[in-house]
Protein backbone atom coordinates (compact mmCIF):
# COMPACT_ATOMS: atom_id res chain seq x y z
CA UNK A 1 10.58 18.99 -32.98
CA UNK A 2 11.67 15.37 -32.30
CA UNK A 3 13.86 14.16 -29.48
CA UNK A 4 16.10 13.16 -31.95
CA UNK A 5 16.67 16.48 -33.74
CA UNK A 6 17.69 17.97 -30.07
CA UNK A 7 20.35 15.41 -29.35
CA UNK A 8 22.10 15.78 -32.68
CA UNK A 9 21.75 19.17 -31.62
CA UNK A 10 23.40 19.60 -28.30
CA UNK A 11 26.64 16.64 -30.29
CA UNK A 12 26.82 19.58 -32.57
CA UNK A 13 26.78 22.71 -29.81
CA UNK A 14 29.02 20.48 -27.84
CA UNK A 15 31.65 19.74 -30.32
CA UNK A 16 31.67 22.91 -32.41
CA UNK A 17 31.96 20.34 -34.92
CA UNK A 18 30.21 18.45 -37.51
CA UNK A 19 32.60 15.85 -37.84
CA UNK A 20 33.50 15.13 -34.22
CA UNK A 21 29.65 15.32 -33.30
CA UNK A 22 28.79 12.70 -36.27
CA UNK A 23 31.81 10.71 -34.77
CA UNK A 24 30.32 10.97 -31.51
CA UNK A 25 27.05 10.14 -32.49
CA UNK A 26 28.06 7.10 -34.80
CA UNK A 27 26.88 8.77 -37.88
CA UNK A 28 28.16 10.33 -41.47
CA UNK A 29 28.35 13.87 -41.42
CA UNK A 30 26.44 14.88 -44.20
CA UNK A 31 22.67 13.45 -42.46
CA UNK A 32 23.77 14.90 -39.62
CA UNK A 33 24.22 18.22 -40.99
CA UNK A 34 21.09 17.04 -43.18
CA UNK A 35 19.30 16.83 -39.42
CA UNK A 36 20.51 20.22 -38.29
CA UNK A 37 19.21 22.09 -40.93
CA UNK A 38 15.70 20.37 -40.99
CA UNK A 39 15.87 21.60 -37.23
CA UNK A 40 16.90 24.89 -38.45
CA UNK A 41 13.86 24.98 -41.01
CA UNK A 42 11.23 23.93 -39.10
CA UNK A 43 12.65 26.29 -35.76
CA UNK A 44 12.98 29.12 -38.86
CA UNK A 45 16.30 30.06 -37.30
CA UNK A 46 19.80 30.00 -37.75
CA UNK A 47 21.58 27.88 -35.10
CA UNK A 48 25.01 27.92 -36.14
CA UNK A 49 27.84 29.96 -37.85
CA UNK A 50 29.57 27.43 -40.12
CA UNK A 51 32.48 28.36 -42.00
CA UNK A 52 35.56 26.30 -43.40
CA UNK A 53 36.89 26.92 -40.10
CA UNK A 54 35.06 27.22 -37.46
CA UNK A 55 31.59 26.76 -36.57
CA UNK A 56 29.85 28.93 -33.37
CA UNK A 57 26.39 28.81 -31.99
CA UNK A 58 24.31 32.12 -32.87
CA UNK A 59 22.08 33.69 -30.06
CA UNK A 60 19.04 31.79 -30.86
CA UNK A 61 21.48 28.47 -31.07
CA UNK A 62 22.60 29.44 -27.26
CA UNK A 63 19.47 29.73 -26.41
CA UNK A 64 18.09 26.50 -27.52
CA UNK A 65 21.02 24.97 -25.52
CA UNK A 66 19.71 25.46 -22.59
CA UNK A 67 16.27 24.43 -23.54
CA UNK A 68 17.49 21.57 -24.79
CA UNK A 69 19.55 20.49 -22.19
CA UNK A 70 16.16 20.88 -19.89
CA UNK A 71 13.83 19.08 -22.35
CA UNK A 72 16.56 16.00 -22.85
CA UNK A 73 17.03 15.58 -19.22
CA UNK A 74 13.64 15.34 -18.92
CA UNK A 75 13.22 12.93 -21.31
CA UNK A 76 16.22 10.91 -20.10
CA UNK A 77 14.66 11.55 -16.37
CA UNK A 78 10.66 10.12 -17.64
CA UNK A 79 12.36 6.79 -19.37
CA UNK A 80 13.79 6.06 -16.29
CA UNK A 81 10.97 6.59 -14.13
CA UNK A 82 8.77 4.55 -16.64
CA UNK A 83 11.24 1.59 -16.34
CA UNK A 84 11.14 1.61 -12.88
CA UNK A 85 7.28 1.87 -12.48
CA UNK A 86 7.57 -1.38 -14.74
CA UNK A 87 9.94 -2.82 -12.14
CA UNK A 88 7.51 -2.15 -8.99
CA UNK A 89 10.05 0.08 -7.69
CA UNK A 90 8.37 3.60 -7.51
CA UNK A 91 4.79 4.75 -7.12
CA UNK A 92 2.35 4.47 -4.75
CA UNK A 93 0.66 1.60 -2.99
CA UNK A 94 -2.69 1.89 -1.53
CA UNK A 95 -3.11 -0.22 1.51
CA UNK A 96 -6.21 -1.06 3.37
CA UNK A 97 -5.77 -2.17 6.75
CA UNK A 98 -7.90 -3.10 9.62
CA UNK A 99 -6.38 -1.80 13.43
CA UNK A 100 -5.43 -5.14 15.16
CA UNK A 101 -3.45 -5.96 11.87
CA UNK A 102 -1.53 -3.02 12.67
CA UNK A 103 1.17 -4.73 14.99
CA UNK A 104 4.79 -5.21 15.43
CA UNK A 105 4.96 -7.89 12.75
CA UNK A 106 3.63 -5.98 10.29
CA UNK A 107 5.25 -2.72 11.24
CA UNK A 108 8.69 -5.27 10.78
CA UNK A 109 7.60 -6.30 7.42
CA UNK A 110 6.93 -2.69 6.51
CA UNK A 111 10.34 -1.51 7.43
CA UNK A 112 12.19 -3.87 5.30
CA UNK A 113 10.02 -3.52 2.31
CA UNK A 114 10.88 0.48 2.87
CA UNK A 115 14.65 0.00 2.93
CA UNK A 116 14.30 -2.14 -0.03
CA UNK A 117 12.14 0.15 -2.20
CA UNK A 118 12.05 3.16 -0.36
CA UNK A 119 11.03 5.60 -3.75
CA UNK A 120 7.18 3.77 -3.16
CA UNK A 121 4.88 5.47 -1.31
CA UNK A 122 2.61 3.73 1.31
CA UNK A 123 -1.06 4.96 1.49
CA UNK A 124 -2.73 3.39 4.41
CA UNK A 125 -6.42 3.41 4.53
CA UNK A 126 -8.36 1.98 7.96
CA UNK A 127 -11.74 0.28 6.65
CA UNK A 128 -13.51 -2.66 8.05
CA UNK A 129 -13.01 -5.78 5.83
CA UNK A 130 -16.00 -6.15 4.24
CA UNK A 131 -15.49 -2.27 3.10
CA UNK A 132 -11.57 -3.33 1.91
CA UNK A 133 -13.34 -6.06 -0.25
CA UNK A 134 -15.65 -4.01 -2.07
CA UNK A 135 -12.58 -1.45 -2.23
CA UNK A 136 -10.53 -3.89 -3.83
CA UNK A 137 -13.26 -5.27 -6.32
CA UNK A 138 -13.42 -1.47 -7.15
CA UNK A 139 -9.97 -1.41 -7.80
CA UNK A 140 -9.44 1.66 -5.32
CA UNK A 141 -6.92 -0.01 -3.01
CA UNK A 142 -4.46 -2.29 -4.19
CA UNK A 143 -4.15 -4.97 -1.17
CA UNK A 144 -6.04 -5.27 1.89
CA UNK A 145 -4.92 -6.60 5.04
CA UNK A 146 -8.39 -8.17 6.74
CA UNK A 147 -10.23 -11.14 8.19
CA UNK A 148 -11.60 -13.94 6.59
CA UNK A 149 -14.11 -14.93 5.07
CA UNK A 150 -13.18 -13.32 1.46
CA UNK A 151 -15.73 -15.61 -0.16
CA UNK A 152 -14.84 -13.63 -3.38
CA UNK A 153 -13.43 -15.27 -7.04
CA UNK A 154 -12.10 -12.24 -8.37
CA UNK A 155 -9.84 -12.21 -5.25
CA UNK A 156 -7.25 -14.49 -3.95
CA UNK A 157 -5.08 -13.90 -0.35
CA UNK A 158 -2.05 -14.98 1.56
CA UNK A 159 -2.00 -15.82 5.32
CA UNK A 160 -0.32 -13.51 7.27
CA UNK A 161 -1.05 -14.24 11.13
CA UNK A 162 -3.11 -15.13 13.48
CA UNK A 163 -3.69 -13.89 17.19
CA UNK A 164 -5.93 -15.10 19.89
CA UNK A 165 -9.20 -13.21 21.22
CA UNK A 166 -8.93 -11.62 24.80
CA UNK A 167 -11.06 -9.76 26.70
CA UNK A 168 -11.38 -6.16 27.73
CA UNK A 169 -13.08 -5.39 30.57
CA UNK A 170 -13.47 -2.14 32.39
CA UNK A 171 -10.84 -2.15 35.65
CA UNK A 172 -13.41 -2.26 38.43
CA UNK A 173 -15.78 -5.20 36.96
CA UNK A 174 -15.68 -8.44 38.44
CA UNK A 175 -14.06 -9.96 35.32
CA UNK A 176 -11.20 -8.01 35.94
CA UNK A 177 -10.33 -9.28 38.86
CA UNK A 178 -11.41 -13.13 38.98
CA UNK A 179 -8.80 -15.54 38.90
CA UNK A 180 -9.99 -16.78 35.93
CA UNK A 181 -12.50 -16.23 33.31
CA UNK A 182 -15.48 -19.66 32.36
CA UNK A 183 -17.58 -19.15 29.25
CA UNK A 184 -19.90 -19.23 31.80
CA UNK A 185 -19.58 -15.88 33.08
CA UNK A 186 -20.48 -14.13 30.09
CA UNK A 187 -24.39 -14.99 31.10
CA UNK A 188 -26.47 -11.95 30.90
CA UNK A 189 -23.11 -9.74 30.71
CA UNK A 190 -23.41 -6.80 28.26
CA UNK A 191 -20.93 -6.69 25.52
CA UNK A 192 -19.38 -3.46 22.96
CA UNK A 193 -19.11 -4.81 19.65
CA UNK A 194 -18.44 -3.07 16.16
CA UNK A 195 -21.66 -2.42 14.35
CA UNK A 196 -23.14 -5.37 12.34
CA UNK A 197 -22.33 -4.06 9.59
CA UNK A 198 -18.68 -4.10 10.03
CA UNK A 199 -18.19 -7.73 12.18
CA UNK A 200 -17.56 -9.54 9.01
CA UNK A 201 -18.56 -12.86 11.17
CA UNK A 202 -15.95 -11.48 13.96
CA UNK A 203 -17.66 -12.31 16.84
CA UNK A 204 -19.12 -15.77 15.89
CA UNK A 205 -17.05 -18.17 17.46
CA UNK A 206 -16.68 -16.49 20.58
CA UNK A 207 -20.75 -15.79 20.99
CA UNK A 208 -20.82 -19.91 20.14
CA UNK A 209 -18.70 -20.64 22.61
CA UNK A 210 -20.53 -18.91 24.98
CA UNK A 211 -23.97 -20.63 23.52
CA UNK A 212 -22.15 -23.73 24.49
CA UNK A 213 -21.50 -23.21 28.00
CA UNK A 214 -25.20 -22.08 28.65
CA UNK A 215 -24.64 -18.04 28.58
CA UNK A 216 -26.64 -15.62 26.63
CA UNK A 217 -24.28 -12.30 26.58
CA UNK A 218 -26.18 -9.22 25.29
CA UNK A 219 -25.21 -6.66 22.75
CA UNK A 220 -25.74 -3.40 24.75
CA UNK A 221 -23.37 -0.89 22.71
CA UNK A 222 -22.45 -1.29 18.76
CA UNK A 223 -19.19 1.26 17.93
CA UNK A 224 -18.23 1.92 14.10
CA UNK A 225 -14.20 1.12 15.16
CA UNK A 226 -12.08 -0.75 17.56
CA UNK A 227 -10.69 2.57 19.28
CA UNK A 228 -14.75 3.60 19.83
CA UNK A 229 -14.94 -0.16 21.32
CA UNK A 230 -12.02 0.13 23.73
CA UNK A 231 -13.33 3.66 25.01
CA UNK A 232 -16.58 2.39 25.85
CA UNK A 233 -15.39 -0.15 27.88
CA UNK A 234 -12.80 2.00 29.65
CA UNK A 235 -16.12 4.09 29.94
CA UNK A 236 -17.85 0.31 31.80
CA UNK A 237 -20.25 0.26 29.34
CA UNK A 238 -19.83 -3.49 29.01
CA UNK A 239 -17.02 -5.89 27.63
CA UNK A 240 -15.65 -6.91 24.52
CA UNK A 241 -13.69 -9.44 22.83
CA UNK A 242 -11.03 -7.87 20.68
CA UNK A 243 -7.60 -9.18 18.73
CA UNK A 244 -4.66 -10.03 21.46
CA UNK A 245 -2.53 -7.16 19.67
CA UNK A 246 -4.97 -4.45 20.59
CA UNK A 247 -4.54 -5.47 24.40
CA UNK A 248 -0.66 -3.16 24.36
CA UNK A 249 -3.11 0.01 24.22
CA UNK A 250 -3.14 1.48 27.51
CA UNK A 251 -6.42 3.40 28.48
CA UNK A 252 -7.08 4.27 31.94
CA UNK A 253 -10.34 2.25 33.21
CA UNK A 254 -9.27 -0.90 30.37
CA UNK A 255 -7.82 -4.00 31.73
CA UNK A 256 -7.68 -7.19 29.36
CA UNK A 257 -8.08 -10.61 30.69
CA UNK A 258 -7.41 -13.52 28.99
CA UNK A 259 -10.36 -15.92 27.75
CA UNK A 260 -10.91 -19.41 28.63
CA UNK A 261 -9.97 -22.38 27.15
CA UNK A 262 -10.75 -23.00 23.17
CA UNK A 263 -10.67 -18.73 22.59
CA UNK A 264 -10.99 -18.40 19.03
CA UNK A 265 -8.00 -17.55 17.28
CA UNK A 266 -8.26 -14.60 14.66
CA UNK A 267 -6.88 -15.11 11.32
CA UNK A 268 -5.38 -11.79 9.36
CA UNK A 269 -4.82 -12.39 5.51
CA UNK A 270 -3.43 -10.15 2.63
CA UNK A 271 -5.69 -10.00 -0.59
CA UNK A 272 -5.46 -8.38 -3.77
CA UNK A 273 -7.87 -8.88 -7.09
CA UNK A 274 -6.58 -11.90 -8.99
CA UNK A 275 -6.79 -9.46 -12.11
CA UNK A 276 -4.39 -6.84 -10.53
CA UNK A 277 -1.13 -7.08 -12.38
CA UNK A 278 0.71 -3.78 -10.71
CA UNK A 279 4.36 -4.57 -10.23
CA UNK A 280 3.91 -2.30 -6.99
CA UNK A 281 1.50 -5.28 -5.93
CA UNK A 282 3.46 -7.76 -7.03
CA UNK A 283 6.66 -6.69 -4.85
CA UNK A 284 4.55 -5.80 -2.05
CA UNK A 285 3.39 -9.79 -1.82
CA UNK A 286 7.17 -10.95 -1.72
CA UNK A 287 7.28 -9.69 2.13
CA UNK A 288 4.10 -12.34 2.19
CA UNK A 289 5.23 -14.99 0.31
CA UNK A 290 5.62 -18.06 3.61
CA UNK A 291 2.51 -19.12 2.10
CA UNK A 292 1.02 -19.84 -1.17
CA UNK A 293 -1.63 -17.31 -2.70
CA UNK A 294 -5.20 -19.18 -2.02
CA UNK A 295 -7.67 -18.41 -4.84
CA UNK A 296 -11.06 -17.90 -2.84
CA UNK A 297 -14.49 -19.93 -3.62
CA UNK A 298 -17.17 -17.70 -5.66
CA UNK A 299 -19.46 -16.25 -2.99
């Protein structure tokens, strides 16, 4: 049973007429009543009462009206839906995203790309950014919003912001309270950090700064996410140097300080594989688009 055969159908159940339903349907009436009965044949029922008169659905011809109604509807319904998954407009988006990017920019950039395409859904997925690369080379998120380095051919990114380092510092250590912070004073000092595995290179400038001004910080804690980092040091388990956005959480014990001059600044970048041709992607970058897309150096 084609498509076809159940619109020329529902002209005919419609009209109650072969002529006004080949009218309708910009056809001659004899293939359309040529159509009917090929649906009749291969259905092996009668559909309609024809006579020179009149011509009436039988049962099995109402009750094919209804079906047919559903089954067009849904056809009508799917061609849509395909055209607009072509346009970018529906579907869903999978999103990795590391916490600090999580901040009032973003959540700004997120609420106008929902009012402008608000049939896609947004699946968010918190991974460090070495995991979102090897996510994104596996083709199981769509864009990633992480630190540099990418180091990656297969990928290429978009700048999207960049905050300073502070520091937080548990409320009753002495960094909490000096008037101001030298490199200095990180000698000997005992920081939280996220595991090695997930720094991605985080840390490097500020532990080289610190190299510079003569003080040797320790690693005493490593935590597997920046919420596990900031609990520790509410805990005073040491400090840590996180992303300036992270410093509007409010934790009892947690104070953050700003760091001294030259604190390294914290780039956040949105990449996507080069080879990823999704119109969802492609409408998602628009809301990124102050900059042009940098195609990354082969690691």
């Amino acid at each position: 049973m084609e498509l076809r055969h159940l619109r020329y159908f529902m002209a005919v159940a419609e009209e109650l007429s072969f002529t006004r339903a080949a009218r309708r349907l910009h056809m001659a009436q004899p293939p359309l009543s040529m159509q009917i009965k090929a649906l009749e044949t291969e259905l092996g029922v009668q559909l309609f009462e024809r006579s020179s008169r009149a011509v009436r659905l039988t049962h099995a011809g109402k009750t094919l009206v209804d079906e047919a109604r559903s089954v067009l509807h849904a056809a009508t319904n799917a061609e849509q839906r395909v055209k607009q998954a072509e346009q970018g407009i529906i579907g869903t988006l999978r999103i990795g995203v590391i916490a600090p990017a999580a901040n009032a920019r973003l959540a700004e950039q997120l609420r106008q790309y929902r009012r402008t395409y608000p049939e896609v859904s947004l699946s968010f997925h918190e991974h460090s950014s070495s995991t979102q690369i090897e996510l994104l080379l596996a083709e199981q998120i769509d864009v990633g919003l992480l630190r540099p380095p990418v180091g990656h051919r297969d990928l290429k990114s978009r700048f999207v912001s960049e905050a300073p380092m502070v520091l937080g510092v548990p409320s009753g250590h002495r960094l909490a309270k000096a008037a101001r912070i030298r490199w200095q004073d990180f000698d000997g000092e005992s920081l939280i950090t996220l595991h090695p595995n997930l720094q991605h290179g985080y840390y490097d400038k500020f532990l080289t700064l610190c190299a510079e001004a003569g003080a040797r910080p320790t690693v005493g804690q490593y935590a597997n996410d920046v919420q596990t980092v900031l609990w520790l040091v509410s805990a005073g388990l040491g400090l840590s140097p996180v992303t300036q956005p992270l410093a509007e959480i409010t934790r009892p014990g947690l104070v953050f300080r700003d760091l001294p001059p030259g604190v390294p600044m914290v780039q956040t970048m949105i990449v996507w594989k080069a080879a990823n041709t999704s119109p969802l992607v492609r409408r998602f970058l628009e809301g990124f688009s102050d900059s042009p897309p940098i195609v990354l150096a082969t690691p």
